[in-house]
N, C-alpha and C. Protein backbone atom coordinates (compact mmCIF):
# COMPACT_ATOMS: atom_id res chain seq x y z
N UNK A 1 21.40 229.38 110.66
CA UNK A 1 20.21 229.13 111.43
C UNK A 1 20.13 227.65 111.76
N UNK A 2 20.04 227.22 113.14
CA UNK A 2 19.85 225.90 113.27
C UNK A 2 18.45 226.03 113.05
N UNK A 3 18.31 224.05 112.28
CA UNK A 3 17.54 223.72 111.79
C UNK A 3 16.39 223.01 113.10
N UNK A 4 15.20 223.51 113.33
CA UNK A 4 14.45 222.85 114.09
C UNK A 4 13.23 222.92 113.47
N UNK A 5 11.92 222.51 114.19
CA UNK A 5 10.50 221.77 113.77
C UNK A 5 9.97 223.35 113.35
N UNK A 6 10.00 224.14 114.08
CA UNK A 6 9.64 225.01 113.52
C UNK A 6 10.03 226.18 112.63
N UNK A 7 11.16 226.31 112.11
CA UNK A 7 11.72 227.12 110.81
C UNK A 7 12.14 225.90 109.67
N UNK A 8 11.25 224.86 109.83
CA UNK A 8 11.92 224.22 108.63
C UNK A 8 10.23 224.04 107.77
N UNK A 9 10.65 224.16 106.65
CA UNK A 9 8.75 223.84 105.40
C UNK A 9 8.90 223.32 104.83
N UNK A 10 10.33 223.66 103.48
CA UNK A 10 10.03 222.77 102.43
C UNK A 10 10.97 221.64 102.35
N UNK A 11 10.69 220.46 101.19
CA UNK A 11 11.33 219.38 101.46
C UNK A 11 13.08 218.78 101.77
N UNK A 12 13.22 218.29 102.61
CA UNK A 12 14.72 218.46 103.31
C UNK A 12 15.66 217.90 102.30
N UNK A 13 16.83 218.69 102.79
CA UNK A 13 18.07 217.70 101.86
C UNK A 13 18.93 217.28 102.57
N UNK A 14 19.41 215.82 102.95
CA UNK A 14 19.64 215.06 103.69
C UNK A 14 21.04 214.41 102.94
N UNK A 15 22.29 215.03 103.64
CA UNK A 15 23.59 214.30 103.46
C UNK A 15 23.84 212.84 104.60
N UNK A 16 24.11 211.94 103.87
CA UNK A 16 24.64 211.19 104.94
C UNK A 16 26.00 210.52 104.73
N UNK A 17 27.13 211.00 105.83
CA UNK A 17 28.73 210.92 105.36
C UNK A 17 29.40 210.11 106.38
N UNK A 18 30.16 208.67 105.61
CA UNK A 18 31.18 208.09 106.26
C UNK A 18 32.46 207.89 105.62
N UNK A 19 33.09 206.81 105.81
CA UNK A 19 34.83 206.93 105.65
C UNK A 19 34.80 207.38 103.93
N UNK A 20 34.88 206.08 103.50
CA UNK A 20 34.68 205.73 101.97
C UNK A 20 33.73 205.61 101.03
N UNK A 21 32.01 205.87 101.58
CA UNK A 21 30.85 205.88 101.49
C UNK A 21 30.20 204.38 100.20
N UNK A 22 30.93 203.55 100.82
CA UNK A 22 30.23 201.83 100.54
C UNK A 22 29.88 201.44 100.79
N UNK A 23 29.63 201.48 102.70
CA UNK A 23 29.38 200.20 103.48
C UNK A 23 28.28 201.48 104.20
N UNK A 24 28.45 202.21 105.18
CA UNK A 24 27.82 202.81 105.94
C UNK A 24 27.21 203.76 105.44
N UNK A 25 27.36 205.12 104.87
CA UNK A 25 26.76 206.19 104.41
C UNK A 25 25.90 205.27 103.85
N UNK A 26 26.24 204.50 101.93
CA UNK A 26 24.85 204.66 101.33
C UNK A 26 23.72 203.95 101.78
N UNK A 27 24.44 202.66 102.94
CA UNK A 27 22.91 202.34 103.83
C UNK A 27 22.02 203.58 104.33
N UNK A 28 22.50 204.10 105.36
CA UNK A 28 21.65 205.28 105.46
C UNK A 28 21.41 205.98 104.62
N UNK A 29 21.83 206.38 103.24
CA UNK A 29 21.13 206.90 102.27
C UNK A 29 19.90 206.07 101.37
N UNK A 30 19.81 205.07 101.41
CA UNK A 30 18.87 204.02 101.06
C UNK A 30 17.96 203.92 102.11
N UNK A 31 18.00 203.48 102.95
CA UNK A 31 17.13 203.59 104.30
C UNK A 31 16.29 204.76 104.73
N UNK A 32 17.00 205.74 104.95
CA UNK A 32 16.00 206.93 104.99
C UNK A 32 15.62 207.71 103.57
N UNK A 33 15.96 207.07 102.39
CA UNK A 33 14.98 207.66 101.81
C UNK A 33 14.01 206.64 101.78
N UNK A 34 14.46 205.47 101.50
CA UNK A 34 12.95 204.18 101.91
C UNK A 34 11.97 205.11 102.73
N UNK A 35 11.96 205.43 104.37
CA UNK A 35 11.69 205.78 104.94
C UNK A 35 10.74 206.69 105.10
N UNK A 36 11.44 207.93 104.03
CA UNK A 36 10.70 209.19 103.70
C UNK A 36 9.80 209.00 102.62
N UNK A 37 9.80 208.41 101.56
CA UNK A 37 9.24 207.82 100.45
C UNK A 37 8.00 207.08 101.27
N UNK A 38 7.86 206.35 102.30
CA UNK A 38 6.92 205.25 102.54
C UNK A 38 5.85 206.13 103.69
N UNK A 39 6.64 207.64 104.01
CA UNK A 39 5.65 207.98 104.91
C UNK A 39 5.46 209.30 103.89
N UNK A 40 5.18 209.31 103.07
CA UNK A 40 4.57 210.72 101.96
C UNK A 40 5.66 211.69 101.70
N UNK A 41 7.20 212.08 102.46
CA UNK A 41 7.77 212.71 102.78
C UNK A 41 8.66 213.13 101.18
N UNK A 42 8.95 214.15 100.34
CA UNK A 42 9.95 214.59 99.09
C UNK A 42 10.96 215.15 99.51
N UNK A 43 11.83 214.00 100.66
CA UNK A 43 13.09 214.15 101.02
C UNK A 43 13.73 214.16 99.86
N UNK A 44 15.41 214.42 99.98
CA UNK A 44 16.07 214.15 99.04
C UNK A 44 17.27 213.85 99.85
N UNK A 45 18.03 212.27 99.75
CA UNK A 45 18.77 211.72 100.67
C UNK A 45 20.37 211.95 99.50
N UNK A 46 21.36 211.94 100.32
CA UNK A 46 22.34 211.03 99.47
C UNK A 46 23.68 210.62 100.53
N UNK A 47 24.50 210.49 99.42
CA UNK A 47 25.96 210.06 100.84
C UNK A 47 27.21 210.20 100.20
N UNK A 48 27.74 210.39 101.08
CA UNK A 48 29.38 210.98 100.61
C UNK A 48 30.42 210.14 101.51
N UNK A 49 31.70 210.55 100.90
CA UNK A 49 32.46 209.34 101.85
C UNK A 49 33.76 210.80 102.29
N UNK A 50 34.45 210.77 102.68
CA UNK A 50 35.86 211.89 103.32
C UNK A 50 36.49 211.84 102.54
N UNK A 51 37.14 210.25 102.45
CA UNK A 51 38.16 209.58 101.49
C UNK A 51 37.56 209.81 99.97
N UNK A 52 39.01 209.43 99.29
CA UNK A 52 38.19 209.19 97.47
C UNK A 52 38.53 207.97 97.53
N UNK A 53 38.80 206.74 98.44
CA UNK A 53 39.34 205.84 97.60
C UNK A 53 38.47 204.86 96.77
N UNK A 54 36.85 205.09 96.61
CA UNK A 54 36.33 204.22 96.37
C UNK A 54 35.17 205.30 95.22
N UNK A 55 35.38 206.15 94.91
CA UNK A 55 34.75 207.07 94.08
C UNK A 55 34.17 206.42 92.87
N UNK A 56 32.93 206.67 92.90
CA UNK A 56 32.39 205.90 91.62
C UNK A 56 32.05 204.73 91.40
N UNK A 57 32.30 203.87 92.48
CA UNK A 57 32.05 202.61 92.72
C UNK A 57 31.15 202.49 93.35
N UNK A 58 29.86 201.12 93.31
CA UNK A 58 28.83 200.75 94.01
C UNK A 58 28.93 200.55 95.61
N UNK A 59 27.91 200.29 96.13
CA UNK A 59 28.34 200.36 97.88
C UNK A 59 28.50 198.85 98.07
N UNK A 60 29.63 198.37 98.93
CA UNK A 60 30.27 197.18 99.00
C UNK A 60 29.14 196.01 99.48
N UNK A 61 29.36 194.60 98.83
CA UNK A 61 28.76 193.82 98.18
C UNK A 61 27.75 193.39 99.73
N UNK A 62 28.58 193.54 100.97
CA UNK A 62 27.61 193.19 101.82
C UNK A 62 26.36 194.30 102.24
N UNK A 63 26.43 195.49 102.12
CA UNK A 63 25.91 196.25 102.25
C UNK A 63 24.57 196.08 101.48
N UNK A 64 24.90 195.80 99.88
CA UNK A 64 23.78 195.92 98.86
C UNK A 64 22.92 194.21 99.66
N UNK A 65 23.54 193.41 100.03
CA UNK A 65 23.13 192.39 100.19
C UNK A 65 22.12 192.65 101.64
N UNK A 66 22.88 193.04 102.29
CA UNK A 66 21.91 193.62 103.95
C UNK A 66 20.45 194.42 103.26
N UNK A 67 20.79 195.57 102.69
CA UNK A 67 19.32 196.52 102.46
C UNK A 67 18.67 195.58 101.56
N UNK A 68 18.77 194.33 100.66
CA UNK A 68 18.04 193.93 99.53
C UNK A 68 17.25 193.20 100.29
N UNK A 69 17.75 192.50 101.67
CA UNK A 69 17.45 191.26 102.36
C UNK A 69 16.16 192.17 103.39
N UNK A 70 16.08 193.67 103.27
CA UNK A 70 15.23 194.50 104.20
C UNK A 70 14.37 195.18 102.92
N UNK A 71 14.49 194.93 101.81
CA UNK A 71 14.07 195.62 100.55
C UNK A 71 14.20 196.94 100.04
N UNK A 72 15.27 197.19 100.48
CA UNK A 72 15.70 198.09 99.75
C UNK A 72 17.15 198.07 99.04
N UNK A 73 16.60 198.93 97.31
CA UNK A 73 17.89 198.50 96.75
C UNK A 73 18.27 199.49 96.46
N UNK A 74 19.78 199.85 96.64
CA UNK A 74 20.84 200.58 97.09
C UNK A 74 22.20 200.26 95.80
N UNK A 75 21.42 199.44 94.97
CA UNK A 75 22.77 199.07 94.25
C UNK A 75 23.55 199.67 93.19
N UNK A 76 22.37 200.86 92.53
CA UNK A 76 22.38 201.98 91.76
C UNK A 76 23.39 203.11 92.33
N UNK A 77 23.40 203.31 93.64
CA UNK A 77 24.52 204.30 94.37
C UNK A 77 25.46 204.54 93.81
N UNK A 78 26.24 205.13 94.02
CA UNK A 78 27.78 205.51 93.53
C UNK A 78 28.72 206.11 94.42
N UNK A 79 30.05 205.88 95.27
CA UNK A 79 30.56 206.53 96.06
C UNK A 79 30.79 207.98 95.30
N UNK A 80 30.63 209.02 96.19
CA UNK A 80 31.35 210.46 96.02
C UNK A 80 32.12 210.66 97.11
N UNK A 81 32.98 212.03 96.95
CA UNK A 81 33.69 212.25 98.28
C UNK A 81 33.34 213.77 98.80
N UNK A 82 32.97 213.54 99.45
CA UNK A 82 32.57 214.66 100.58
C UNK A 82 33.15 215.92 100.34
N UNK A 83 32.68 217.26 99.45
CA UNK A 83 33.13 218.36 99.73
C UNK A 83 32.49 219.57 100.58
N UNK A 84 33.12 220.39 100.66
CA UNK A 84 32.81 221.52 101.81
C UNK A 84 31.60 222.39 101.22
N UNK A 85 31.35 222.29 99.87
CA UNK A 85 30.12 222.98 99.45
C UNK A 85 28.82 221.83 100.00
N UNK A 86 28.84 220.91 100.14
CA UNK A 86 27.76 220.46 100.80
C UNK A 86 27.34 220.98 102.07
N UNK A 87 28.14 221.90 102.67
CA UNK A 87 27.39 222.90 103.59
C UNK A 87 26.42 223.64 103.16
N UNK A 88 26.54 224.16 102.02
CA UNK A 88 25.19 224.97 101.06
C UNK A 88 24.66 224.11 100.80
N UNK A 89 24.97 222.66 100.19
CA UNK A 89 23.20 222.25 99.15
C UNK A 89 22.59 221.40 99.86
N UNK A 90 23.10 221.48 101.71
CA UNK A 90 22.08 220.64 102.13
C UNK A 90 21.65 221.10 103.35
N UNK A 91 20.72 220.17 104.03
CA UNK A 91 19.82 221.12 105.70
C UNK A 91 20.50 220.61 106.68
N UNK A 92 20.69 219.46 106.45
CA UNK A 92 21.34 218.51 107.50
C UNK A 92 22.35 217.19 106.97
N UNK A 93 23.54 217.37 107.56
CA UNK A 93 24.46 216.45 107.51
C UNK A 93 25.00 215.65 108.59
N UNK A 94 24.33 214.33 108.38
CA UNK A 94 24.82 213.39 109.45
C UNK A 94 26.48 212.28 109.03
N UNK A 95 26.69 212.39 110.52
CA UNK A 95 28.34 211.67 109.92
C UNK A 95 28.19 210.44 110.72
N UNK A 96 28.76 209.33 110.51
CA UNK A 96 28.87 208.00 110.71
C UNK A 96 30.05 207.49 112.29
N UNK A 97 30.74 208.75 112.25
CA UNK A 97 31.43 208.63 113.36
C UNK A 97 32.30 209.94 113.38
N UNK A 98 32.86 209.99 114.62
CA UNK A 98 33.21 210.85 115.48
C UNK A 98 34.89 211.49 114.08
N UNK A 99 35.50 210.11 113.85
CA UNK A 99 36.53 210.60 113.29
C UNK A 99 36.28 211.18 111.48
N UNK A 100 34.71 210.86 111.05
CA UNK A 100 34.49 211.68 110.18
C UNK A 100 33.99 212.72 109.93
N UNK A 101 33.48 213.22 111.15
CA UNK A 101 33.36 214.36 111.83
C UNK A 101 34.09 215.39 111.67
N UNK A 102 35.23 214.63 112.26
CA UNK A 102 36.22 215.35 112.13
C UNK A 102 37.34 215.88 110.75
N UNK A 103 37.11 214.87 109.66
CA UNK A 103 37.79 214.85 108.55
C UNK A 103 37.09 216.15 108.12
N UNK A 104 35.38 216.58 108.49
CA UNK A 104 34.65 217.08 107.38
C UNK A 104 34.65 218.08 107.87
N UNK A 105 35.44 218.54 109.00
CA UNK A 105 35.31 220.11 109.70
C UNK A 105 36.88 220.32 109.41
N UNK A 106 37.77 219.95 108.76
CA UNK A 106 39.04 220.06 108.43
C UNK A 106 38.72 220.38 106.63
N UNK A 107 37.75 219.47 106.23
CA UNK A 107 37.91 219.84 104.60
C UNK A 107 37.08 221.02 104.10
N UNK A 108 35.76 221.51 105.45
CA UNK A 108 34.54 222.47 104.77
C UNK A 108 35.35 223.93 105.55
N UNK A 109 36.83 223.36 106.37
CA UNK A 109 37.28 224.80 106.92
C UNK A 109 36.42 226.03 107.25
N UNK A 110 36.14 226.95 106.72
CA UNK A 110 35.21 227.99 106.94
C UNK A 110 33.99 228.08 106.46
N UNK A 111 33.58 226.75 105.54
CA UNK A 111 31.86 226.48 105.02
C UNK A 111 31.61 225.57 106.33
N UNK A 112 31.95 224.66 107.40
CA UNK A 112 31.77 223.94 108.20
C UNK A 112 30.56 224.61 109.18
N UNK A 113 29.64 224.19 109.13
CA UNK A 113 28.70 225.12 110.17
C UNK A 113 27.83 223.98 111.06
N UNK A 114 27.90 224.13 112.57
CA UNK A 114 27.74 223.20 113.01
C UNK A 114 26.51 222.86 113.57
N UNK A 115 25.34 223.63 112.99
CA UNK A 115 24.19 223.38 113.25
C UNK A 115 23.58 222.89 112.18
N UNK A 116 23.95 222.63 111.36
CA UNK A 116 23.83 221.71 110.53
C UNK A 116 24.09 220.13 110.46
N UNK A 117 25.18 220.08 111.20
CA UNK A 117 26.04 218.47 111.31
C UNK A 117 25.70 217.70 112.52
N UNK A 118 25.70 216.61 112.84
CA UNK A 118 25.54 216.09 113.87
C UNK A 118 26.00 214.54 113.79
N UNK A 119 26.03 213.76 114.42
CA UNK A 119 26.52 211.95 114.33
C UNK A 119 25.43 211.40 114.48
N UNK A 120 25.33 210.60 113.09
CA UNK A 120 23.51 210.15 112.98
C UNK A 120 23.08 209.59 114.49
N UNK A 121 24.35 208.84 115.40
CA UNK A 121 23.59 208.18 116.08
C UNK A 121 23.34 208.60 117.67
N UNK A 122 22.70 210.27 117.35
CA UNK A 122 22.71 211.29 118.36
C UNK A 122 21.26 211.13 117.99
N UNK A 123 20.82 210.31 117.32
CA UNK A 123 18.94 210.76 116.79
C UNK A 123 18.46 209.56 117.66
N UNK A 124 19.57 208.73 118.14
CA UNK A 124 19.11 207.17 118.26
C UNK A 124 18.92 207.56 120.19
N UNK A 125 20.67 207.94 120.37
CA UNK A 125 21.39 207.82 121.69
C UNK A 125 21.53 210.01 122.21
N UNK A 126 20.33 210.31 122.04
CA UNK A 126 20.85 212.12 121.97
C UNK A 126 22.15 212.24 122.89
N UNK A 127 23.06 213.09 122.56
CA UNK A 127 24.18 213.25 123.26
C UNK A 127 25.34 212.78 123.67
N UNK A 128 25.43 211.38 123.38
CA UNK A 128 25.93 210.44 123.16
C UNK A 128 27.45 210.17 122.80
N UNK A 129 26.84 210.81 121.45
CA UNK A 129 28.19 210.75 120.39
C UNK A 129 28.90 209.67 120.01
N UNK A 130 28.26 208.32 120.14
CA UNK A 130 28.20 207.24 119.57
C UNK A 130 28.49 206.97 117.82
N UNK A 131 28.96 205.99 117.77
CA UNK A 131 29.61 205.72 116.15
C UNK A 131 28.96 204.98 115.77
N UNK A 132 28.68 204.93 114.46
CA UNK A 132 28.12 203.33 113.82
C UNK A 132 29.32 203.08 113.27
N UNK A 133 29.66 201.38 114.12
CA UNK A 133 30.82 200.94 113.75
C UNK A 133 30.92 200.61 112.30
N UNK A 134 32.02 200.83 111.66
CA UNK A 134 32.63 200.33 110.46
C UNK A 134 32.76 198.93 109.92
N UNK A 135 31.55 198.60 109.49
CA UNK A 135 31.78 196.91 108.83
C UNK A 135 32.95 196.32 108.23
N UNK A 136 33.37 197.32 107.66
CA UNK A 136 34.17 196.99 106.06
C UNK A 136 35.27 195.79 106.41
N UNK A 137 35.82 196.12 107.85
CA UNK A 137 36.85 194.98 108.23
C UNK A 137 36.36 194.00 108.90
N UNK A 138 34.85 193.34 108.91
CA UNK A 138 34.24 192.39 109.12
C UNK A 138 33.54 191.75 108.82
N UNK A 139 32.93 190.50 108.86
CA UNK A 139 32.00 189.54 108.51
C UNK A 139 31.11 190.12 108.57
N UNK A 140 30.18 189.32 107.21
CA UNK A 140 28.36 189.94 107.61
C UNK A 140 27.69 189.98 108.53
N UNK A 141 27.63 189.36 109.82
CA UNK A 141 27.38 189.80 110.69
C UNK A 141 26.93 191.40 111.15
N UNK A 142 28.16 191.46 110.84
CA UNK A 142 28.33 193.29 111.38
C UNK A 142 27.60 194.48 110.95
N UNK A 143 27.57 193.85 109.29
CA UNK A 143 26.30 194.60 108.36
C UNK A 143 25.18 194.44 109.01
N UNK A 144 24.81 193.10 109.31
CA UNK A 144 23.21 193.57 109.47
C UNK A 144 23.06 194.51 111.00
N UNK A 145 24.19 194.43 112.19
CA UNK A 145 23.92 195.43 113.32
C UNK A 145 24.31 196.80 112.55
N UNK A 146 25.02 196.58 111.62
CA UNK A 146 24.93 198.46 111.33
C UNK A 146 23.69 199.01 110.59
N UNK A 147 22.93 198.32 109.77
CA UNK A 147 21.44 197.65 109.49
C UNK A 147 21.02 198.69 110.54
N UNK A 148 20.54 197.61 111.52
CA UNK A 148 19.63 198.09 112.66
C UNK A 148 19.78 199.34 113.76
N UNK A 149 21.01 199.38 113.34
CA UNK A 149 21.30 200.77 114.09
C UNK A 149 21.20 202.10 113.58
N UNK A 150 21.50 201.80 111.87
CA UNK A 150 21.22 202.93 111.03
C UNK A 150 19.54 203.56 111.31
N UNK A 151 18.86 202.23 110.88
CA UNK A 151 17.42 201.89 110.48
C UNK A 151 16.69 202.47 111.59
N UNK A 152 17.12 202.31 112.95
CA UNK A 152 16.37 202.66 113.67
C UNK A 152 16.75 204.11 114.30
N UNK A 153 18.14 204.73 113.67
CA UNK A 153 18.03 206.51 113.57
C UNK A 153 17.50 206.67 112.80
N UNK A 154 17.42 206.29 111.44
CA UNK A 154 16.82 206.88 110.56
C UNK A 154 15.00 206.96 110.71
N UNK A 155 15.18 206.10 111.63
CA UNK A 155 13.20 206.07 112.31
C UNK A 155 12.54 207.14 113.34
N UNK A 156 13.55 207.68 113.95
CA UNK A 156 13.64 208.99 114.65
C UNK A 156 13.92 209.93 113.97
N UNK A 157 14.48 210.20 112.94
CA UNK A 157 14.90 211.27 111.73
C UNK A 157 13.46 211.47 111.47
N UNK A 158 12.72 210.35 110.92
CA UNK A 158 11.29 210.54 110.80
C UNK A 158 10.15 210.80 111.61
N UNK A 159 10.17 210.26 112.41
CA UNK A 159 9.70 211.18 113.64
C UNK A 159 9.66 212.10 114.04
N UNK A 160 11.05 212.78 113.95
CA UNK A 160 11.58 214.43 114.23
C UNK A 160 10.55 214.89 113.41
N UNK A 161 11.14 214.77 111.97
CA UNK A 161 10.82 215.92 111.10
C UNK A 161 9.40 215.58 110.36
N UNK A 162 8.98 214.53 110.28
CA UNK A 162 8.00 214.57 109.35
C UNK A 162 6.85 215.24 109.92
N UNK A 163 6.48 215.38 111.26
CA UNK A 163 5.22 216.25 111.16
C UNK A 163 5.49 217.52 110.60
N UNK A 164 6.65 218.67 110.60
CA UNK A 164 6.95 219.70 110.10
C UNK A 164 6.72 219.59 108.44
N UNK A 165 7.14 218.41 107.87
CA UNK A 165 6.66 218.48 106.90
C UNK A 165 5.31 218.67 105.79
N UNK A 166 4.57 217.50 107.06
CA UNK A 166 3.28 217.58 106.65
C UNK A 166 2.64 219.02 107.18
N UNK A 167 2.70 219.45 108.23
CA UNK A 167 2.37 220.33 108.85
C UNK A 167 2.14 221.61 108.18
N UNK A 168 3.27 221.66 107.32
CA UNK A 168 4.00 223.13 106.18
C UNK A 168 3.83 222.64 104.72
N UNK A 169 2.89 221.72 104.23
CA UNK A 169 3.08 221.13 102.76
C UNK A 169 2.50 222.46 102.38
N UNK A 170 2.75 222.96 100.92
CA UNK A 170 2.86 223.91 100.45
C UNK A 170 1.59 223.69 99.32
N UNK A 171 0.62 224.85 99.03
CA UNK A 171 -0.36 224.92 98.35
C UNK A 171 0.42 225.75 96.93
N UNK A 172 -0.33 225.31 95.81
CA UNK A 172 0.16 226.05 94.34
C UNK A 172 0.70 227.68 94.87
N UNK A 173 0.18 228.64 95.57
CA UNK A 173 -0.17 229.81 95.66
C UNK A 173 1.58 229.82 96.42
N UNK A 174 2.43 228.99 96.78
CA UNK A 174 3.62 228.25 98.09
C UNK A 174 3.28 229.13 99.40
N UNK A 175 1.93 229.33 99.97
CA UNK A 175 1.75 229.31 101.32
C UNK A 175 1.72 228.69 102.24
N UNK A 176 2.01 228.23 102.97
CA UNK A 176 1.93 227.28 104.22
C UNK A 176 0.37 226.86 104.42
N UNK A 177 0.00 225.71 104.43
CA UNK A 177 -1.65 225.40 104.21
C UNK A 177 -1.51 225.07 105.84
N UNK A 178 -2.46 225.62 106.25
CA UNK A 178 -2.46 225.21 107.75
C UNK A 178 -4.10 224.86 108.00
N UNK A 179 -4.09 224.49 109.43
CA UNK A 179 -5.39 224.01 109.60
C UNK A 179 -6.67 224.93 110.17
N UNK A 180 -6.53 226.11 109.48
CA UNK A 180 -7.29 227.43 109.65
C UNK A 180 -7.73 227.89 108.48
N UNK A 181 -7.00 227.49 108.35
CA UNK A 181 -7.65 227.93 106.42
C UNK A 181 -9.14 227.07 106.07
């Protein structure tokens, strides 16, 4: 079932996947949960990378330095690597670019479902299919535009979905509390 404003209620689970998940994913996993956290929202964010080469390790030093300098801290993270069961434990999976896209419809083979997935920066540019470029082989600089490019999909992510959220918050009884009641 693609996911839209109206078949979605309870609180979302939000993959966000790039190469090695240091530099790009866990920004956007820090960021939009900032995000969801600051507008009432019991998202649940995280991030994955394709590769293992960085498994278990914190997200790279400019990265933690970019979100601390925007206040958010990201330094607790841990790289994982992206498997194909994250088609089940989540609603929506955004990818960082076109060629991890592609890694993650080669590794989820027949869990790969594509109304689920999309390239975060289709929330920014719809249709697009635009990349958030890869810092890792550049100066800080580059962090803080992947910063602002994340930051401001992840500000339309919120937009999208959060009225559905509030809209469908769930009473003890888990009925949909609407404004008729």
């Amino acid at each position: 079932m693609k996911l839209t404003a109206r078949n979605y209620i309870c609180a979302m689970k939000i993959l966000m996947v790039c190469l090695g998940n240091i530099c790009r994913s866990p920004l956007a996993e820090g960021i939009l949960q900032d995000k969801a956290w600051k507008a009432g929202l019991k998202w649940s964010i995280e991030s994955a990378g394709t590769e293992s080469y960085h498994v278990g390790e914190p997200p790279h030093h400019l990265s933690q330095k970019v979100a601390k300098l925007n206040g958010i801290d990201i330094c607790k993270q841990r790289a994982r690597r992206f498997v194909a069961e994250d088609f089940e434990r989540f609603d929506k999976i955004y990818a960082m670019s076109a060629d991890v896209l592609n890694d993650m419809r080669i590794m989820a083979r027949n869990k790969f479902d594509e109304n689920k997935v999309d390239l975060l920066l289709n929330e920014l540019f719809p249709g697009e299919n635009a990349d958030v470029p890869d810092p890792w082989y550049g100066p800080e600089p580059g962090y803080h535009e992947v910063f602002r490019l994340i930051n401001n999909a992840c500000e339309k992510i919120i937009e999208k979905y959060s009225t559905i959220s509030h809209q469908y918050s769930m009473n003890d009884d888990k009925k949909p509390i609407t404004g008729n009641q």
